[in-house]
Protein backbone atom coordinates (compact mmCIF):
# COMPACT_ATOMS: atom_id res chain seq x y z
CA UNK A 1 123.88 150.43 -87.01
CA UNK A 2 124.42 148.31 -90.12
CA UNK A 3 126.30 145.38 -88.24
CA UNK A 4 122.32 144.49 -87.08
CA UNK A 5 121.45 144.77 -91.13
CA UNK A 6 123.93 142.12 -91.55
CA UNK A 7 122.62 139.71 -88.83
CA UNK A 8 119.44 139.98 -90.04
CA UNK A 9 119.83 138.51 -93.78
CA UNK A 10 122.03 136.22 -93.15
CA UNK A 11 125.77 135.62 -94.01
CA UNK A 12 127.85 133.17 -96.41
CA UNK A 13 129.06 131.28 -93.37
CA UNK A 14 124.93 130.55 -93.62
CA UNK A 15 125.34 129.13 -96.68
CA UNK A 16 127.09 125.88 -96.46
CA UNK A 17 125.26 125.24 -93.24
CA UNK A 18 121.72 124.98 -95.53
CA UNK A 19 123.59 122.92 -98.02
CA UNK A 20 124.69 120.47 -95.88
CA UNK A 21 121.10 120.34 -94.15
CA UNK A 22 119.62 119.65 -97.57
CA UNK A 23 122.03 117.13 -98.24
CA UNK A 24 121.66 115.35 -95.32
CA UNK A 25 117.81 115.44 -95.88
CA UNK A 26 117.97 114.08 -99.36
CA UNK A 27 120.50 111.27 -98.38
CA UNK A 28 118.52 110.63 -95.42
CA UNK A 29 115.10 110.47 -97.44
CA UNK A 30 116.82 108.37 -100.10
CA UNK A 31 118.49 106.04 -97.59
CA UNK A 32 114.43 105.71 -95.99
CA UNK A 33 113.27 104.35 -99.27
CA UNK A 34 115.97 101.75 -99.98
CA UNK A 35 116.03 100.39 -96.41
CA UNK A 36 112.65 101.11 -96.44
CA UNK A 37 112.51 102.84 -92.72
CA UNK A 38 114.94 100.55 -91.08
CA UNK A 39 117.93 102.48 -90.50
CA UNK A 40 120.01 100.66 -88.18
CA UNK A 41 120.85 102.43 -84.78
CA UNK A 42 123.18 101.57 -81.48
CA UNK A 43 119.99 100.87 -79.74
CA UNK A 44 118.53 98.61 -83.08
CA UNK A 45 121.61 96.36 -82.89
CA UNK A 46 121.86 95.98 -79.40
CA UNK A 47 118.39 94.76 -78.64
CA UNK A 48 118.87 91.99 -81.80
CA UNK A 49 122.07 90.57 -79.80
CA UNK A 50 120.03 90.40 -76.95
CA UNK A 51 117.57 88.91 -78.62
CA UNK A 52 119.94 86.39 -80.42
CA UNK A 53 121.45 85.81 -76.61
CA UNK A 54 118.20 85.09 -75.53
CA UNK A 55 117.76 82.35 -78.22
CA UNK A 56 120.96 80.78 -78.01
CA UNK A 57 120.03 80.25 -74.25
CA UNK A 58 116.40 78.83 -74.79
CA UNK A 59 118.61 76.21 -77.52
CA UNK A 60 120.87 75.39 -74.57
CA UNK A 61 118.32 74.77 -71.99
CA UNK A 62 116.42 72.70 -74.15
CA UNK A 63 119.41 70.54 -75.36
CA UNK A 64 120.40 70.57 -71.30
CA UNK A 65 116.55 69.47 -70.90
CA UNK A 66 116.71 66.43 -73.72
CA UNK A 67 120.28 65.37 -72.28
CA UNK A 68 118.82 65.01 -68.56
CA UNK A 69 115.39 63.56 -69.86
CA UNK A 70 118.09 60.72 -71.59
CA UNK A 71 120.11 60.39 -68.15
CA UNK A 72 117.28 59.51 -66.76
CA UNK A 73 115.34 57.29 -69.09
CA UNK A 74 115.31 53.89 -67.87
CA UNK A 75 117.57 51.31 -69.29
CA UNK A 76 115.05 49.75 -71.88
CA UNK A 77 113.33 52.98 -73.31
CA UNK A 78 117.12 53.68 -73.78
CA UNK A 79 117.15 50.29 -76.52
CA UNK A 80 114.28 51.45 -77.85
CA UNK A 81 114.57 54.89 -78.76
CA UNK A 82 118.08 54.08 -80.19
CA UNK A 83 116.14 51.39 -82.12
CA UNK A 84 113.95 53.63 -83.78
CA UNK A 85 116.45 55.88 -84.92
């Protein structure tokens, strides 16, 4: 039958479906080079804000750590390290 004919090479519905997969491949090579391979994903940006948590909570434990090292400091190492400041 010819309706197999017509399967087999391809309509013009094909068309804009390779046009757009070229595009995408030229946009996606150009957008490679600029960036130069770091194209930003979901998964990209959520493992930098846990990474930024991460050190934003080693900066609070070690001002929580300098502020309880102070507390404790005796009276007179108190006069002196204000002394040499």
């Amino acid at each position: 039958m010819d309706n197999t004919l017509a399967r087999q090479q391809g309509g013009i519905a094909d068309l804009p479906r390779a046009v757009l997969s070229a595009a995408y491949g030229v946009i996606d090579s150009a957008s490679r080079v600029v960036a130069g391979d770091r194209v930003r994903t979901a998964r990209g940006n959520a493992w930098e804000a846990i990474c930024a948590d991460r050190a934003r909570a080693d900066q609070r434990d070690e001002v929580r750590r300098h502020v309880a090292m102070i507390v404790t400091m005796p009276r007179v190492a108190k006069v002196k390290a204000r002394s040499l400041t």
